[in-house]
N, C-alpha and C. Protein backbone atom coordinates (compact mmCIF):
# COMPACT_ATOMS: atom_id res chain seq x y z
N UNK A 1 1.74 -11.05 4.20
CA UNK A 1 2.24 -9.73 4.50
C UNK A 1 1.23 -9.02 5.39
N UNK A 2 1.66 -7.94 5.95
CA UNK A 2 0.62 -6.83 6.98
C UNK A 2 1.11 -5.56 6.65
N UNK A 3 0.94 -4.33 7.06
CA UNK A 3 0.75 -3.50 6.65
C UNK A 3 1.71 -3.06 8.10
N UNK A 4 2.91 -2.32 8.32
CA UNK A 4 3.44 -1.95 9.30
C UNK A 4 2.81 -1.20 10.04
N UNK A 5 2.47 -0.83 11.61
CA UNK A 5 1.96 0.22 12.29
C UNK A 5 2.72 1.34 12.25
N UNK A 6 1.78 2.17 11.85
CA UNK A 6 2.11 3.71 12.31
C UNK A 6 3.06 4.48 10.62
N UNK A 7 2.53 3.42 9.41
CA UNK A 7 2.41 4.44 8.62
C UNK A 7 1.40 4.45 8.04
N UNK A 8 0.75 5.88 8.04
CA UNK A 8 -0.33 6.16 7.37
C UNK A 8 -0.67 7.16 6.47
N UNK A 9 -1.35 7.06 5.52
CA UNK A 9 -1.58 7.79 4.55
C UNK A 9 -2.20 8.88 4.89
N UNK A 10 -1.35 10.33 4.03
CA UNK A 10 -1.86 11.72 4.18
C UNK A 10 -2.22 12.35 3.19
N UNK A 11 -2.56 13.56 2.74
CA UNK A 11 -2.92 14.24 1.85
C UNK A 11 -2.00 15.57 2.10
N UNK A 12 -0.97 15.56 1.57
CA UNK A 12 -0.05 16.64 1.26
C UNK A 12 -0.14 17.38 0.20
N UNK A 13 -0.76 19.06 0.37
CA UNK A 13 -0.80 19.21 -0.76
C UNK A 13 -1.12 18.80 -2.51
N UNK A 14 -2.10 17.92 -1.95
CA UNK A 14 -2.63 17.11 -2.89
C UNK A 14 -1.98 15.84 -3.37
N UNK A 15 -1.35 15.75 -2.76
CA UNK A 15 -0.77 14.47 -3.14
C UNK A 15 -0.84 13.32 -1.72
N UNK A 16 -1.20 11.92 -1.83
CA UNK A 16 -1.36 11.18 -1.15
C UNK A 16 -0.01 10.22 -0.91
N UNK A 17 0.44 10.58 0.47
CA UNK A 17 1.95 10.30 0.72
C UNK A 17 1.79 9.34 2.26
N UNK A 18 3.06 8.57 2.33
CA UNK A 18 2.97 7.47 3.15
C UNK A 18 3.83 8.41 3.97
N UNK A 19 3.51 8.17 5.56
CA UNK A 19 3.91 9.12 6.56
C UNK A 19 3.90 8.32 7.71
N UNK A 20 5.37 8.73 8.05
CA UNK A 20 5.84 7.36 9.25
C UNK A 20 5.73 8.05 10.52
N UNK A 21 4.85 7.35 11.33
CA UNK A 21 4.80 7.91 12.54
C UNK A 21 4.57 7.23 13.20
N UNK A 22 5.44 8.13 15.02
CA UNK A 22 5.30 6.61 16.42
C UNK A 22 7.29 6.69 16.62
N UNK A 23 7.39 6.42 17.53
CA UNK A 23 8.51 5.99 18.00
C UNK A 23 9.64 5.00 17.10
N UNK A 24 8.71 4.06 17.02
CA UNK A 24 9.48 3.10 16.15
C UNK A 24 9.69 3.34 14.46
N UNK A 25 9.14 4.12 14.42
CA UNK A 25 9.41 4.45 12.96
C UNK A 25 10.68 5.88 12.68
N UNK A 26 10.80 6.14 13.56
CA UNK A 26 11.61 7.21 13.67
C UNK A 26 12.87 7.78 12.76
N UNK A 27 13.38 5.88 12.41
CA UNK A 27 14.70 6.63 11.34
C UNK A 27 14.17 6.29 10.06
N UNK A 28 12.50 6.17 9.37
CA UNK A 28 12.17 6.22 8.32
C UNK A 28 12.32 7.23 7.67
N UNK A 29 13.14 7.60 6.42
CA UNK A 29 12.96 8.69 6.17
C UNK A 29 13.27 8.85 4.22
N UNK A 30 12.13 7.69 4.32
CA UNK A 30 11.54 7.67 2.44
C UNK A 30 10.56 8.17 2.61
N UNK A 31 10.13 8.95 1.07
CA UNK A 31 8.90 9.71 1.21
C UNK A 31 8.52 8.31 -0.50
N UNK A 32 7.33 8.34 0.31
CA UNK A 32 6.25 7.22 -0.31
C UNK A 32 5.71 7.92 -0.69
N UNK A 33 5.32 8.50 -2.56
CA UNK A 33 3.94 8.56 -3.06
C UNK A 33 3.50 8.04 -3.49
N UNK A 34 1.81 7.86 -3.57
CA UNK A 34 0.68 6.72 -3.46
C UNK A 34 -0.21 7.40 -4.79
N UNK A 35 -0.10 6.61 -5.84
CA UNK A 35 -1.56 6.80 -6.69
C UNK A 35 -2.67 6.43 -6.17
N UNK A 36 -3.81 6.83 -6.98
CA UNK A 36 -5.29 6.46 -6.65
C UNK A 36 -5.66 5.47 -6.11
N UNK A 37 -4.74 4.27 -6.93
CA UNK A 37 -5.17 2.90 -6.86
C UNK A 37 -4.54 2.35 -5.91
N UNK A 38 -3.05 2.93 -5.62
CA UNK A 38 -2.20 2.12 -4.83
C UNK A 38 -2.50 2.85 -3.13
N UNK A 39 -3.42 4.02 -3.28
CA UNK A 39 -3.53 4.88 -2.11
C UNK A 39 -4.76 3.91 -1.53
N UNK A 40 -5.19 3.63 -2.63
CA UNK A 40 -6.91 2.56 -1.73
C UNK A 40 -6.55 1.32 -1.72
N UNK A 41 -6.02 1.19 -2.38
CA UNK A 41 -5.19 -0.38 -1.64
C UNK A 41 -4.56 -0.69 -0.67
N UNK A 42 -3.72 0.68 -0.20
CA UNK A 42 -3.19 0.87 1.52
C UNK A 42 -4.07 1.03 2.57
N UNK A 43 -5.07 2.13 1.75
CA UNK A 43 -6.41 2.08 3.08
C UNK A 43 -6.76 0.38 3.62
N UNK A 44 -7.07 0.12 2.61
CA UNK A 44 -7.96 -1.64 2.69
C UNK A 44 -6.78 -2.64 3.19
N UNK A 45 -5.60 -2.61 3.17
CA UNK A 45 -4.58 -3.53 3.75
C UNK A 45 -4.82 -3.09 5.29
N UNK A 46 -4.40 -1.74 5.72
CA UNK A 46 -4.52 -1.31 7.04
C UNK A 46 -5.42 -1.64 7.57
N UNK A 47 -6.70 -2.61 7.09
CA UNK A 47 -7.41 -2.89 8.18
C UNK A 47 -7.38 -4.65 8.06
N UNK A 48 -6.46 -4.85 6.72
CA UNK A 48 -6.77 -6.64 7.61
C UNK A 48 -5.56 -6.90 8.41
N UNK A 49 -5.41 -8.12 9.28
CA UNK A 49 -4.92 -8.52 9.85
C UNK A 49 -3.48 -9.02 9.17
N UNK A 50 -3.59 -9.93 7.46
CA UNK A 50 -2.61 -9.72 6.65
C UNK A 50 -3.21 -10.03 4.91
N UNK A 51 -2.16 -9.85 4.07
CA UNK A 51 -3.30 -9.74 2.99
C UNK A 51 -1.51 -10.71 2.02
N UNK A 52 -2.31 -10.81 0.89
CA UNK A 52 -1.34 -11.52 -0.42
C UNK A 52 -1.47 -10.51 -1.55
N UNK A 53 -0.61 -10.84 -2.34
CA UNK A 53 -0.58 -9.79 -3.74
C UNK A 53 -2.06 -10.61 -4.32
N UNK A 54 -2.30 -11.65 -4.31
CA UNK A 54 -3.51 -12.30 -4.57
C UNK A 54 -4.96 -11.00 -3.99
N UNK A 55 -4.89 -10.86 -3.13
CA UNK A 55 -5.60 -10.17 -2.04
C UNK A 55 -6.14 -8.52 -2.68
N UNK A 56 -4.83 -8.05 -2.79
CA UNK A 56 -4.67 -6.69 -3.61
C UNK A 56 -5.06 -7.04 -4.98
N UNK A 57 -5.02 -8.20 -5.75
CA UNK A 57 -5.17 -8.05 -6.95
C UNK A 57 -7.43 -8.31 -7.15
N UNK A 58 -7.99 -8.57 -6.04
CA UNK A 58 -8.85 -9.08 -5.92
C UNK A 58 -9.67 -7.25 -5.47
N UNK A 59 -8.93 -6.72 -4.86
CA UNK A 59 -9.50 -5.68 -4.45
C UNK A 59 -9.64 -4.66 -5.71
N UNK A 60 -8.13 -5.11 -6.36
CA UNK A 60 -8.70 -3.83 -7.55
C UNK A 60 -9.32 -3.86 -8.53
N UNK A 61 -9.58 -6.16 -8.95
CA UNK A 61 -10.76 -6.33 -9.66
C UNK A 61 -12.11 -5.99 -9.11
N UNK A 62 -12.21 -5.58 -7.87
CA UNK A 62 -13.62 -5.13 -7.55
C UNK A 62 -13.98 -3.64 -7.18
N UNK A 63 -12.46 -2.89 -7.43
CA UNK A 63 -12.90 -1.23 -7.49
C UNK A 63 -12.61 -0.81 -8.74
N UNK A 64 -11.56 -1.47 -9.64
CA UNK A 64 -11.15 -0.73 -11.20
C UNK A 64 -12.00 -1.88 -12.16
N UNK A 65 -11.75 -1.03 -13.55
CA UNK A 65 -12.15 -1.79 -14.37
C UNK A 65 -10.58 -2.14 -15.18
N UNK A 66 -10.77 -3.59 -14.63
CA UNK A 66 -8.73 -3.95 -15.11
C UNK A 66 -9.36 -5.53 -15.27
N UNK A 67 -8.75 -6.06 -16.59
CA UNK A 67 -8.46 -7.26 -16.86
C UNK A 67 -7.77 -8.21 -15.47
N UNK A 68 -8.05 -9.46 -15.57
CA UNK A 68 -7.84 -9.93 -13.90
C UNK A 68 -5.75 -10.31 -14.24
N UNK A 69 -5.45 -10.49 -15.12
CA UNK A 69 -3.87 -10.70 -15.57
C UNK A 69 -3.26 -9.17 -14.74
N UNK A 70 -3.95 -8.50 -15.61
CA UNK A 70 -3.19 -6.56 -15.52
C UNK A 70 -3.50 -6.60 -13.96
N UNK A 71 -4.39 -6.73 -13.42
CA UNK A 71 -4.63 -6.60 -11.54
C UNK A 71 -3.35 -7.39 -11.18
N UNK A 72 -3.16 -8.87 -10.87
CA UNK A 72 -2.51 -9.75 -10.39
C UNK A 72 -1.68 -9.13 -10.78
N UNK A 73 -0.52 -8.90 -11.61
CA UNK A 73 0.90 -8.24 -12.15
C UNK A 73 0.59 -7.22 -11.96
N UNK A 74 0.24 -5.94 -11.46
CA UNK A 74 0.22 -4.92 -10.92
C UNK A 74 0.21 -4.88 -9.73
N UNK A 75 -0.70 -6.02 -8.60
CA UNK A 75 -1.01 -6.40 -7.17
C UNK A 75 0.66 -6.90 -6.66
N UNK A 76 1.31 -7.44 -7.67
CA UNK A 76 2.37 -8.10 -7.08
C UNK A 76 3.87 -7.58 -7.16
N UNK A 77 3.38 -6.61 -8.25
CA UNK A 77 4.72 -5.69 -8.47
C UNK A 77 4.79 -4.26 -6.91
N UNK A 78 3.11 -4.05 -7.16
CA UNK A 78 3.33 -3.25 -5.69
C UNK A 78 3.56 -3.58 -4.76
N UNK A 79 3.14 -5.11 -4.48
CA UNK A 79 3.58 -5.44 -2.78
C UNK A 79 4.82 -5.26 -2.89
N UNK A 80 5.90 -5.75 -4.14
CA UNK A 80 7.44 -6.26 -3.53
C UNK A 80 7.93 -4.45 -3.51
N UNK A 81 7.35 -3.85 -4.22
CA UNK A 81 7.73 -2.21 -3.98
C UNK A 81 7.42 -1.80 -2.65
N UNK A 82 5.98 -1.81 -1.75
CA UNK A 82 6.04 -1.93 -0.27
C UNK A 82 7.06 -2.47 0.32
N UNK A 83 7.12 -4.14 0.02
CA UNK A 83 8.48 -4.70 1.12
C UNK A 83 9.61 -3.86 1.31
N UNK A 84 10.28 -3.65 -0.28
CA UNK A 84 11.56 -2.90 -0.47
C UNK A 84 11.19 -1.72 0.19
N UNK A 85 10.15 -0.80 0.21
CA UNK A 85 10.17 0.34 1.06
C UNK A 85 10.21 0.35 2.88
N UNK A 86 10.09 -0.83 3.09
CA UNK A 86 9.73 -1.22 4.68
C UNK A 86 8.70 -1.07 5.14
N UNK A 87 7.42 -0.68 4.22
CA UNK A 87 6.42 -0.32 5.34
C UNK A 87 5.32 -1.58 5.38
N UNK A 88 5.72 -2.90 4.55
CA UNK A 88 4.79 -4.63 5.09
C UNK A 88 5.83 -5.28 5.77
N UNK A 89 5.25 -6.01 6.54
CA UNK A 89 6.62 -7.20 6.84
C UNK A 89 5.62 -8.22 6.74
């Protein structure tokens, strides 16, 4: 998976929301909110090239304190929630 161009994470009113922007994103019009965990997991996807629910589950064993089962089944339930939202391909 990769992380689509041109959505990026904002701070709305305190809340950390996925925000589609650019031409091609134009008829997006889900509003994505992002917890703590799932907001720094978007930062860190947006800069690789492409990543696995493996990938995400590796990142949040090395920023949370989470059993490595609870990461992986949490890493993999969010990616397929990204796909379904459109913003990995």
């Amino acid at each position: 998976m990769k992380a689509k161009p041109g959505f990026n994470l904002r701070n709305v009113c305190g809340e950390q929301i996925i925000v589609a922007e650019g031409k091609e994103n134009i008829d997006f019009s889900n509003i994505i909110s992002m917890n703590e965990s799932s907001a720094y997991l978007w930062k860190e996807v947006q800069q690789l090239e492409s990543f696995t629910h493996e990938d995400l589950a590796k990142l949040l064993l090395e920023q949370y304190e989470v059993d490595e089962d609870t990461a992986y089944t949490d890493a993999k339930q969010l990616a397929e929630q990204w796909r379904q939202a459109g913003i990995v391909e």
